[in-house]
Protein backbone atom coordinates (compact mmCIF):
# COMPACT_ATOMS: atom_id res chain seq x y z
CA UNK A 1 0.00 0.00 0.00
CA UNK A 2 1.03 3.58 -0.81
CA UNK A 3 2.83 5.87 2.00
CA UNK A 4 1.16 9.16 2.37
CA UNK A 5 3.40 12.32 0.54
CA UNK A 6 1.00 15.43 1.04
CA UNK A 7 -0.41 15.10 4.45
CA UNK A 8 3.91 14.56 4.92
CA UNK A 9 4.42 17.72 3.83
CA UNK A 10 1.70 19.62 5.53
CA UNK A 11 2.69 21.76 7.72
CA UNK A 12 2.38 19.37 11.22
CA UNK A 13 0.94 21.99 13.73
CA UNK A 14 -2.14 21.75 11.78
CA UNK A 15 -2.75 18.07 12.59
CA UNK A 16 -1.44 18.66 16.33
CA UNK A 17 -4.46 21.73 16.54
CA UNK A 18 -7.14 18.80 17.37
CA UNK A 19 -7.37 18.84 21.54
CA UNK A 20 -10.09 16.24 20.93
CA UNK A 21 -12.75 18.21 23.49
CA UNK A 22 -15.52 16.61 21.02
CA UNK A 23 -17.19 20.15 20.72
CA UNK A 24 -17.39 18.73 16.98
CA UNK A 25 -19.02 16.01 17.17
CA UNK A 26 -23.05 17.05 17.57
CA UNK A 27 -22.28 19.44 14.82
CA UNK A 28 -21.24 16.58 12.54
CA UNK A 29 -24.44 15.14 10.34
CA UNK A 30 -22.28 11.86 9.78
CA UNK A 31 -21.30 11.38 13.36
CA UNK A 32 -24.61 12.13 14.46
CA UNK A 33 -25.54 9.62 11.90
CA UNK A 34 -23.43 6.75 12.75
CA UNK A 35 -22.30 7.72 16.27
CA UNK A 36 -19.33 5.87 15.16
CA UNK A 37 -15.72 8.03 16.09
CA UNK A 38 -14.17 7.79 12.57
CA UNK A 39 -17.10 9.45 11.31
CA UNK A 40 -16.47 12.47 12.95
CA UNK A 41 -13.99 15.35 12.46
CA UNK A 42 -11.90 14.42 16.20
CA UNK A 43 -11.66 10.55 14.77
CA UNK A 44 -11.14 12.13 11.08
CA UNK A 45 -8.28 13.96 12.18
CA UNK A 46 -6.65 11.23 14.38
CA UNK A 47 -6.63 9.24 11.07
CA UNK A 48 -4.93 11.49 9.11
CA UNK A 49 -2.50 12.21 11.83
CA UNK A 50 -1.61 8.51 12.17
CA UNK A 51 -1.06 8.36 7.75
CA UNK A 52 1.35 11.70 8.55
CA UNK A 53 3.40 9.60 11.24
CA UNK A 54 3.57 6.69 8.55
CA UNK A 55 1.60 4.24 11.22
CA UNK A 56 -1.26 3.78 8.75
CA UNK A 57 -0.50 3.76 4.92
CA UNK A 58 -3.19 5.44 2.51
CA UNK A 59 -5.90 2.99 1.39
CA UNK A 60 -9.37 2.91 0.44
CA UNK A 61 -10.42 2.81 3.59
CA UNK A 62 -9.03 5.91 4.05
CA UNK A 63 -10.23 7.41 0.62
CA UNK A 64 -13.95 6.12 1.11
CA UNK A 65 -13.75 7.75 5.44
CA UNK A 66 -12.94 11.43 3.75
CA UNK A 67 -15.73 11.00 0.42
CA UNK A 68 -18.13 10.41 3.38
CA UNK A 69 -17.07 13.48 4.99
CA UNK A 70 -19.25 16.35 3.76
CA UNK A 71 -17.04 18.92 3.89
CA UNK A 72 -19.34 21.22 5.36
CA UNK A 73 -16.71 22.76 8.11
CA UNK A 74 -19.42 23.01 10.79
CA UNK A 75 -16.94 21.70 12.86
CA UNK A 76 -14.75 24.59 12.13
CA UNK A 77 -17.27 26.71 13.57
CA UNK A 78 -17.82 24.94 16.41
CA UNK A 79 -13.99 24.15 17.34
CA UNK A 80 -12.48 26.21 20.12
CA UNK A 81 -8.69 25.66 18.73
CA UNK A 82 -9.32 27.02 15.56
CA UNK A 83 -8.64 23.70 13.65
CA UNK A 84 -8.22 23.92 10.03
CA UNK A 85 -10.24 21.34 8.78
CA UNK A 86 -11.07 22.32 5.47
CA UNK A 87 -7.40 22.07 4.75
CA UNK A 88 -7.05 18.70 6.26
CA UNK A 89 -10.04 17.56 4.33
CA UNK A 90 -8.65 18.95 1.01
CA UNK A 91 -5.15 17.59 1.75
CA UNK A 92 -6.72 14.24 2.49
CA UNK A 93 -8.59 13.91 -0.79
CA UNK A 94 -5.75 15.10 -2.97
CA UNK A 95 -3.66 12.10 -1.30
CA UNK A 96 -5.88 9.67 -1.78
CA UNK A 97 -6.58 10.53 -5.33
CA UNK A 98 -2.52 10.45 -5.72
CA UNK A 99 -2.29 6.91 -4.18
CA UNK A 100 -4.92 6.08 -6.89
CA UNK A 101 -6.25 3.90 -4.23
CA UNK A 102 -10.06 3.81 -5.24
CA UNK A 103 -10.74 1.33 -8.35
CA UNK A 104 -13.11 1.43 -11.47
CA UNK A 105 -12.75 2.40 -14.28
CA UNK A 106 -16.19 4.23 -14.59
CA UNK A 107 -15.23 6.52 -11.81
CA UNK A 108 -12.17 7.65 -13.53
CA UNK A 109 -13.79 8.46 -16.57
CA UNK A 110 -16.38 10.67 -14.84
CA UNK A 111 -13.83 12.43 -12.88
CA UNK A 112 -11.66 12.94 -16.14
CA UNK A 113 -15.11 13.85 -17.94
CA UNK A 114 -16.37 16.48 -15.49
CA UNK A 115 -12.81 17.68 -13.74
CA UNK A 116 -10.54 17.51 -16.49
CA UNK A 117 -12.24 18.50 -19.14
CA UNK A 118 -15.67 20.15 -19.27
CA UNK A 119 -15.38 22.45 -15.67
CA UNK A 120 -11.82 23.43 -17.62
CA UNK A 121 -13.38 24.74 -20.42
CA UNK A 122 -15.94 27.63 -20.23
CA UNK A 123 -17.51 27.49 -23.72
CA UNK A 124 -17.64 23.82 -23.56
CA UNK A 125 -19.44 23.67 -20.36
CA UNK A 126 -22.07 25.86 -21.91
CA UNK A 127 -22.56 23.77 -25.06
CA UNK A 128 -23.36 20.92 -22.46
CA UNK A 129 -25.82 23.34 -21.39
CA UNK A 130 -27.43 23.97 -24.64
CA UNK A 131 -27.51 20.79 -25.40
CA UNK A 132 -29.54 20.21 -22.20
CA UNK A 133 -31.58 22.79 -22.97
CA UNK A 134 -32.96 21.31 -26.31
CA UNK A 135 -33.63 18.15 -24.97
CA UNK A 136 -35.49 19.97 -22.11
CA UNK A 137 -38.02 22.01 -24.63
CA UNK A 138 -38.28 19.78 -27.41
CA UNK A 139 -39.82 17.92 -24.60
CA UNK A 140 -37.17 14.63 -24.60
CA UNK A 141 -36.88 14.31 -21.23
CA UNK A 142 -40.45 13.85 -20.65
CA UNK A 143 -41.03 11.15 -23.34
CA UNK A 144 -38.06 9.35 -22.29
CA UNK A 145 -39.88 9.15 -18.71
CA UNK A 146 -42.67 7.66 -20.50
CA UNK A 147 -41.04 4.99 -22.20
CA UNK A 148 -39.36 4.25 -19.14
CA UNK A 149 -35.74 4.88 -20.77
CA UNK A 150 -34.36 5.15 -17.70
CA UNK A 151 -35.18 1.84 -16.33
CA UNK A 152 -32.55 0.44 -18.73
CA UNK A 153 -30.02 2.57 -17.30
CA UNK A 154 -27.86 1.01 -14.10
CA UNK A 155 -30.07 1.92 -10.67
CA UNK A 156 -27.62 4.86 -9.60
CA UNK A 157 -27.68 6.61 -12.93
CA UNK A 158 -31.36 6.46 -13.32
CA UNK A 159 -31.94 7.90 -9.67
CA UNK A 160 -30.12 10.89 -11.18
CA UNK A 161 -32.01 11.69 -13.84
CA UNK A 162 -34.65 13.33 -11.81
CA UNK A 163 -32.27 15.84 -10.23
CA UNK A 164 -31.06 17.30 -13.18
CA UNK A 165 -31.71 21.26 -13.23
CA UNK A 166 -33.56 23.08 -15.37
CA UNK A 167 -31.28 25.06 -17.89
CA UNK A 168 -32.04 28.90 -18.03
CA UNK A 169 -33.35 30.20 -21.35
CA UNK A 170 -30.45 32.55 -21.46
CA UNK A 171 -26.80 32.36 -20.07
CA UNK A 172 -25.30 35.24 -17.86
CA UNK A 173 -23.59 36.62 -20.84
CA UNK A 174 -26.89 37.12 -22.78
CA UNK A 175 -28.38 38.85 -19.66
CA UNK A 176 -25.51 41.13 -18.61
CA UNK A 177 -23.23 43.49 -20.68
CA UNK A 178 -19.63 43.45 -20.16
CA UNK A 179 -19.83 46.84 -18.77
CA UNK A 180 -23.21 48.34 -16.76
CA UNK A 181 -23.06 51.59 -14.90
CA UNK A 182 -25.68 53.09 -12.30
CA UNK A 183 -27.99 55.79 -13.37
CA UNK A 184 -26.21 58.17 -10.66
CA UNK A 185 -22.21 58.67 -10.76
CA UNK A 186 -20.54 55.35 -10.11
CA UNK A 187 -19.25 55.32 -5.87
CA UNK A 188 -17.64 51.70 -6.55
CA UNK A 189 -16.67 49.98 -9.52
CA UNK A 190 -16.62 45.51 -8.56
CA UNK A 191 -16.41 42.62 -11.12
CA UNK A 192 -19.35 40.43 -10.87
CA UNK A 193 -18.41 36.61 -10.97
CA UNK A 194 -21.34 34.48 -12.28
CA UNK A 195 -19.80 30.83 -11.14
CA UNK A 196 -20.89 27.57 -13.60
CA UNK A 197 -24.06 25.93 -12.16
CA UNK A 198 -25.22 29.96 -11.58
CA UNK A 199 -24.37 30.48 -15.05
CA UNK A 200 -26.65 27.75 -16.71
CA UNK A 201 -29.26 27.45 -14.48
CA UNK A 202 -29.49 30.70 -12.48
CA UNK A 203 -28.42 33.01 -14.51
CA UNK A 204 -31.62 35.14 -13.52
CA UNK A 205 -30.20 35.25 -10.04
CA UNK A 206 -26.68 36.57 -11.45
CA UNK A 207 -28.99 39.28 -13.62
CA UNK A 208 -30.49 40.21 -10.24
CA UNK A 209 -27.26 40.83 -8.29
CA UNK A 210 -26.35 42.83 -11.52
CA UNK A 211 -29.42 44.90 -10.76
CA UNK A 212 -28.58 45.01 -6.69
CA UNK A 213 -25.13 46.22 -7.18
CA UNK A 214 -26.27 49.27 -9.82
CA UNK A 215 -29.13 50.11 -7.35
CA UNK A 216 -26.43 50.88 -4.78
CA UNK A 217 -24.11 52.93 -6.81
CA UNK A 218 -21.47 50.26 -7.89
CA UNK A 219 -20.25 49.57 -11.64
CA UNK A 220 -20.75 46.43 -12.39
CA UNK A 221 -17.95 44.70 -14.56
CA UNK A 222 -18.78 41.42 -15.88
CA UNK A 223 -16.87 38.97 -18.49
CA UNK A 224 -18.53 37.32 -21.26
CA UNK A 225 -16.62 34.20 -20.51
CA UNK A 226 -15.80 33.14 -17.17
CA UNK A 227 -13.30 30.25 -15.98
CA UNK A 228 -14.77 27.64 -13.24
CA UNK A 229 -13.21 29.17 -9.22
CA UNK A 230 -11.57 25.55 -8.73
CA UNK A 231 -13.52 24.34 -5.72
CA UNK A 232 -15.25 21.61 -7.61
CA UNK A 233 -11.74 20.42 -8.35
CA UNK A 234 -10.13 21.50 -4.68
CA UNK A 235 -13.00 19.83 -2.95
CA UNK A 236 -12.36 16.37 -4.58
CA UNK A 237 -8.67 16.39 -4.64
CA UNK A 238 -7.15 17.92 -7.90
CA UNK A 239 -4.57 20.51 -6.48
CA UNK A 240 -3.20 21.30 -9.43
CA UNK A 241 -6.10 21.96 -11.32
CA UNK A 242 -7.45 23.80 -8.92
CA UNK A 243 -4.69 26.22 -9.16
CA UNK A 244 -4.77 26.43 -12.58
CA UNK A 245 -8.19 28.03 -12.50
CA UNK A 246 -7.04 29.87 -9.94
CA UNK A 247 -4.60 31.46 -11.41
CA UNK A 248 -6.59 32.06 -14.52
CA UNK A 249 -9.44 34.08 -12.40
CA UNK A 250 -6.52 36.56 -11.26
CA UNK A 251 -5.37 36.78 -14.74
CA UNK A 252 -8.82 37.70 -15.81
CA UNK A 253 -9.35 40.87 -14.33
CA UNK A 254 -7.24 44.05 -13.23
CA UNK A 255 -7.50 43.86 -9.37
CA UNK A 256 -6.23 47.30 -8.82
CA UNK A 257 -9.04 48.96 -11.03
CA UNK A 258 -11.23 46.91 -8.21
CA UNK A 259 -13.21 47.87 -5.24
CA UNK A 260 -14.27 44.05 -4.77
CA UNK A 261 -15.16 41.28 -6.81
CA UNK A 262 -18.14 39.75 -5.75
CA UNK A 263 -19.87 36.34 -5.80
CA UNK A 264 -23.04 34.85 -5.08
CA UNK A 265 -22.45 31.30 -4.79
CA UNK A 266 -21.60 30.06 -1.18
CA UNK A 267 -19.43 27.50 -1.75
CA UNK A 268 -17.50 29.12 -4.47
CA UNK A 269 -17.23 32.15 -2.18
CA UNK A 270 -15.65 30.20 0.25
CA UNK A 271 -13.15 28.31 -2.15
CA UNK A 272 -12.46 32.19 -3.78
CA UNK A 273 -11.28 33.68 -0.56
CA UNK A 274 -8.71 30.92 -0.67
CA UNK A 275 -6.34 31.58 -3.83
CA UNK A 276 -4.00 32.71 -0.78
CA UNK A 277 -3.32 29.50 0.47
CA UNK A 278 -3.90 27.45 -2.56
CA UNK A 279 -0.93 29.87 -4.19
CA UNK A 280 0.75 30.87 -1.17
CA UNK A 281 4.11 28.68 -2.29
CA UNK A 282 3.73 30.49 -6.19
CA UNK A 283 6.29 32.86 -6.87
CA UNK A 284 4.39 34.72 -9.26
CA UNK A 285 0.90 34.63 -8.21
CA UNK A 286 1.60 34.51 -4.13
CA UNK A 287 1.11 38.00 -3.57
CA UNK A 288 -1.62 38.57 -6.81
CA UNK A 289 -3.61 36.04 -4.91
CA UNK A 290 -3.31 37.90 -1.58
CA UNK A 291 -4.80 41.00 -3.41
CA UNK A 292 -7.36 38.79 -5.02
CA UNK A 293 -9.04 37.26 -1.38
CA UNK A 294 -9.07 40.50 0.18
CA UNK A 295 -11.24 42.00 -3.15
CA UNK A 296 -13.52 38.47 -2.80
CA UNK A 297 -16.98 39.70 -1.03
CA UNK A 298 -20.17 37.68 -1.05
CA UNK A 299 -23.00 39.68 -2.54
CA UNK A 300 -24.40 39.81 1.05
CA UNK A 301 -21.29 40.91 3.01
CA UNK A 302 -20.50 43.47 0.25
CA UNK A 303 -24.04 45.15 0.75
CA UNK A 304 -23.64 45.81 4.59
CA UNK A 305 -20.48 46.70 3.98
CA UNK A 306 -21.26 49.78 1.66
CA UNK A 307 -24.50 50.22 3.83
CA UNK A 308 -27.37 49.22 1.45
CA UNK A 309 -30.18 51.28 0.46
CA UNK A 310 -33.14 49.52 1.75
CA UNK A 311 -35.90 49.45 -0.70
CA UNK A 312 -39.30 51.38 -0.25
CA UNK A 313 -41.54 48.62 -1.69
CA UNK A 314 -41.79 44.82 -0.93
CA UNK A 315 -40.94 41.93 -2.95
CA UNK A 316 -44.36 40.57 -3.41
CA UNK A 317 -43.64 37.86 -0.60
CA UNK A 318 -45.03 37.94 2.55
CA UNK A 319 -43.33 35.82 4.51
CA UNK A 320 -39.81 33.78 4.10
CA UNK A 321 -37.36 31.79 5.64
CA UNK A 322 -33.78 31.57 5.55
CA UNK A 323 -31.54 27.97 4.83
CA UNK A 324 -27.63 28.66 5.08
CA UNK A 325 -25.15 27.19 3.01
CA UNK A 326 -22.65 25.85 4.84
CA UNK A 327 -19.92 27.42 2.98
CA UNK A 328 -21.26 30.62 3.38
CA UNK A 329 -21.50 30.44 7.37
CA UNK A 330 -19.18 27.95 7.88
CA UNK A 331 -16.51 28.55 5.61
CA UNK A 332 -16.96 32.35 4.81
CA UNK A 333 -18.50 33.40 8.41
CA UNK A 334 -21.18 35.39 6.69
CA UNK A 335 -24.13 34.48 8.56
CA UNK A 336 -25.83 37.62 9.78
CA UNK A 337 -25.72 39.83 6.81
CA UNK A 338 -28.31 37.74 4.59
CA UNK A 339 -30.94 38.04 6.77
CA UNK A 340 -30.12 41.62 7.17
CA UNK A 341 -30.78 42.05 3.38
CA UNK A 342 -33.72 40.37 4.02
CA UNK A 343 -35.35 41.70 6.94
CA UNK A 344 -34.86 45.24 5.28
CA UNK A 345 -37.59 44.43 2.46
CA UNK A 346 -40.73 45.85 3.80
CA UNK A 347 -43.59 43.77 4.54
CA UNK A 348 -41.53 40.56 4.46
CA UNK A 349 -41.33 38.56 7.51
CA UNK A 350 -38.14 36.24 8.24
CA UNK A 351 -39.20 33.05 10.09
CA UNK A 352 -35.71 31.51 11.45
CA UNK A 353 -35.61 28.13 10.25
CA UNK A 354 -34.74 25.50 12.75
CA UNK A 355 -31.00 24.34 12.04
CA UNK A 356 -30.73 26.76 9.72
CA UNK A 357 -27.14 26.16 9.29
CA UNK A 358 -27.31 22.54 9.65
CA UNK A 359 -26.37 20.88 6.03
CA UNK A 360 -29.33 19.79 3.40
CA UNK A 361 -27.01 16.86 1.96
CA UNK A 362 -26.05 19.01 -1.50
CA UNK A 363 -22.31 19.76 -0.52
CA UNK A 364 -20.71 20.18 -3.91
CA UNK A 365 -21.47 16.61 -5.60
CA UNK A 366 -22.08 14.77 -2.09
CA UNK A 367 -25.78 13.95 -3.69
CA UNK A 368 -23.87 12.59 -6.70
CA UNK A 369 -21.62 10.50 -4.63
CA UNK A 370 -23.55 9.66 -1.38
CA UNK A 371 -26.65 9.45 -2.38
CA UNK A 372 -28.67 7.54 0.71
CA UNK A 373 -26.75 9.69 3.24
CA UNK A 374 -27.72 12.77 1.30
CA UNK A 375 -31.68 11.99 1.46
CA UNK A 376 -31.37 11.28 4.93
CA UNK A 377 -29.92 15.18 5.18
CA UNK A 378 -32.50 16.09 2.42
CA UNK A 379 -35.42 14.83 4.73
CA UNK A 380 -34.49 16.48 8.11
CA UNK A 381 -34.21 19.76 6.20
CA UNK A 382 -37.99 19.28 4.43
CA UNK A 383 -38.88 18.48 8.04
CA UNK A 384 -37.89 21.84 9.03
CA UNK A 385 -38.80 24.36 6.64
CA UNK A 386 -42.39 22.23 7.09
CA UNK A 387 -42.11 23.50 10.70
CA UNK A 388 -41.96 27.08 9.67
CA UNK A 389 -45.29 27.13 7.42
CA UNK A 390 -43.50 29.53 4.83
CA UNK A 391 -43.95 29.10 1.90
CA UNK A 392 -41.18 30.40 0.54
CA UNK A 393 -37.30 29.41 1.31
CA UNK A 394 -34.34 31.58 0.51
CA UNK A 395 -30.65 30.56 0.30
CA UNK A 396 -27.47 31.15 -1.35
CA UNK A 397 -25.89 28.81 -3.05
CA UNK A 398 -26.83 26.91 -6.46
CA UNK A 399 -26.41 23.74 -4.52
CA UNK A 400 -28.49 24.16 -1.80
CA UNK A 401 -30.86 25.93 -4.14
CA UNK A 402 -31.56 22.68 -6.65
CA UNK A 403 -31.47 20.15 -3.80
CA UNK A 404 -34.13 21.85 -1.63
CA UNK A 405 -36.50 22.51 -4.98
CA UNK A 406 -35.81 18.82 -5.69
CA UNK A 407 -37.04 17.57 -2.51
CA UNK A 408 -40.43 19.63 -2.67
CA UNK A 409 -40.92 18.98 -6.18
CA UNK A 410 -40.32 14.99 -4.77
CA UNK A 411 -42.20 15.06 -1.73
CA UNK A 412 -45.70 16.94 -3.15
CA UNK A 413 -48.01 18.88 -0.45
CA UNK A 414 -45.15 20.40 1.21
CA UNK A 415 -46.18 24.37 3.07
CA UNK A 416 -43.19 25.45 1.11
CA UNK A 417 -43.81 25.82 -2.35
CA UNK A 418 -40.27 28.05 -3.18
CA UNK A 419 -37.01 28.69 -3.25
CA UNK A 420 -35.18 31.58 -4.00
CA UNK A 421 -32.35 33.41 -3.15
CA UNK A 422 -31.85 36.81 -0.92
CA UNK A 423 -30.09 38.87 -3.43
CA UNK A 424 -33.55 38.04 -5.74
CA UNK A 425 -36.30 39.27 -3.32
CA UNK A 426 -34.24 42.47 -3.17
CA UNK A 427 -34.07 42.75 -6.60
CA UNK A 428 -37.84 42.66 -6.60
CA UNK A 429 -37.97 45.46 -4.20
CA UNK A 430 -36.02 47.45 -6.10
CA UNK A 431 -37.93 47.01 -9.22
CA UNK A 432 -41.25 47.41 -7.41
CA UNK A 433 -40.28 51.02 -6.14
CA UNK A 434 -39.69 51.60 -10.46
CA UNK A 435 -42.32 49.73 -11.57
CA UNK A 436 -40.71 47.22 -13.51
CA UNK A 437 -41.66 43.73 -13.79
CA UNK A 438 -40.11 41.12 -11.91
CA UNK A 439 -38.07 39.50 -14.95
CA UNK A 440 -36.81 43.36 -16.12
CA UNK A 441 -33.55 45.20 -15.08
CA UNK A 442 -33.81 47.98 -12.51
């Protein structure tokens, strides 16, 4: 079996952080799951540290313990040492993926499909979408249901087939110009970044934090085509690749002609404010990517930063509650400043959701990959926005977005009937106070 070489090189005093108090472990949804030690971060960590001392060699044990792992760093929050999991986590996947320890060959080929190739390539990641987009409105999909196509198909391909997102009539780049400026003279000028998922399925939601930012004075700069942020790839251990996109996001735009750059997407967010580390050993980029995290804001944070109008007129919902994406709170601490945006919309009331911050199973392609633990996460969340009686849900993150809509569209006769996103319902404020229709820029 394979000795480990990354988790060698890692810097030690992060493995020795762990005091194992076990303030983790009720904040863990797979050790609260299994109740078993390895499945939580304390035993997680212990594991690693014993593959760094070379008294456990890398194996698929090891590989299939971290794929389990969710990633969703609520034990980071809850840890009183300051622990760096997510680095451990994405230090552990890179190693095992190295070791080449996990067999099949259909696995590699997806990885190579999706990793290597179509999240490296911007134009051809949209012609996936187009082409899912055809066979969504010539009405394919739903004939192939009929015939019961995907019956034919092995059992954990076919139970995909259901979750696959609508495709937006439009891209980002048909929606927003590469330049938009505010009616009134420009007070910030920030580069809008309009992520992959949010490209082909939300762009609307990109279009709306277009019409935020210009409604509070900022100049929105937005490229046509837009490179993949890496955390896909940093998430399920391709390093390098991961800092290839990275360092082809810094190329991309002139930080210095910058107030921020700002994203939308929680877990990209949280992946974003990392080029530092990722490219901290990079003789050219080190310092570029310094510049770069400390420009990063999440739509949400940037608002209450610059002090956000708040809009006049409501968004034509009456009452909403509010899921977190675990990047967002966990990984970016930005957990107050979405609900500010939201409880400024007049005549909306903000319902907390019970464990709002507690993970709905989505976490990157943890559906994909974990399928029976990710229903079980999927269930407890319907559970609780069905406790609230809204019926309407608002996150922020394309992730937790799809999965929540896919498990009301599944269950049927749920109270909540939508999901949307923060940045959205503000956009419809805005546009209310103008007149506009919902689908029409401010």
């Amino acid at each position: 079996m394979p000795q480990a070489v990354l988790l060698k090189d890692l810097d030690y005093s992060v493995l020795q952080q762990c005091m194992h108090c076990g303030m983790c472990l009720p904040t863990c949804p797979t050790y609260v799951e299994t109740k078993l030690e390895r499945n939580s971060p304390r035993g997680r960590i212990s594991l690693l540290r014993a593959v760094a001392d070379g008294e456990l060699e890398v194996s698929r044990a090891l590989s299939d313990e971290m794929y389990y792992c969710l990633g969703c760093l609520a034990c980071q929050t809850a840890c009183p040492a300051g622990v760096k999991y997510a680095e451990l986590f994405e230090t552990a996947r890179a190693e095992v993926e190295l070791a080449d320890v996990n067999d099949g060959m259909q696995r590699g080929f997806w990885r190579w499909l999706t990793l290597n190739v179509i999240f490296m390539k911007p134009w051809l990641l949209r012609l996936v979408g187009r082409v899912l987009r055809l066979y969504q409105h010539t009405k394919l999909d739903v004939l192939m249901r009929k015939v019961r196509f995907f019956g034919l198909m092995p059992r954990s391909m076919a139970a995909l087939e259901p979750q696959t997102p609508r495709i937006s009539e439009k891209f980002s780049n048909e929606l927003i110009l590469p330049l938009e400026s505010p009616t009134t003279k420009p007070q910030y000028r920030v580069a809008l970044l309009t992520g992959c998922v949010q490209d082909i399925t939300f762009s609307n939601i990109n279009r709306d934090t277009a019409d935020v930012l210009l409604a509070n004075g900022c100049e929105v700069v937005t490229l046509p085509s837009q490179h993949c942020c890496g955390s896909l790839h940093a998430h399920n251990g391709e390093v390098e690749l991961a800092r290839e996109l990275a360092r082809k996001q810094i190329d991309s735009l002139d930080l210095d002609a910058l107030d921020a750059i700002i994203t939308n997407a929680g877990g990209c967010g949280s992946h974003l404010k990392a080029y530092g580390h990722l490219l901290h050993d990079d003789p050219f980029y080190a310092a570029k990517a310094k510049v770069w995290d400390a420009k990063v804001k999440d739509i949400h944070e940037w608002l209450v930063q610059i002090r956000f109008r708040r809009p006049t007129a409501g968004a034509g919902v009456s009452e909403v509650t509010y899921h977190e994406s675990c990047h967002l709170c966990h990984g970016q601490k930005v957990v107050n400043q979405p609900r500010q945006v939201l409880t400024s919309i007049p005549g909306l009331t903000v319902k907390e959701l019970p464990e709002s911050n507690w993970c709905c199973g989505s976490a990157g392609i943890y559906n994909i990959t974990q399928p029976e633990q990710s229903q079980k996460l999927l269930k407890r969340k319907l559970a609780n926005l069905e406790q609230t009686k809204c019926p309407v849900v608002a996150t922020s993150n394309p992730g937790c977005h799809l999965q929540i809509a896919n498990g009301l569209k599944a269950c049927g006769g749920h109270s909540c009937q939508e999901v949307t996103q923060p940045v959205s319902l503000l956009a419809q404020a805005y546009r209310a106070e103008q007149g506009v229709g919902a689908s029409g820029p401010y």
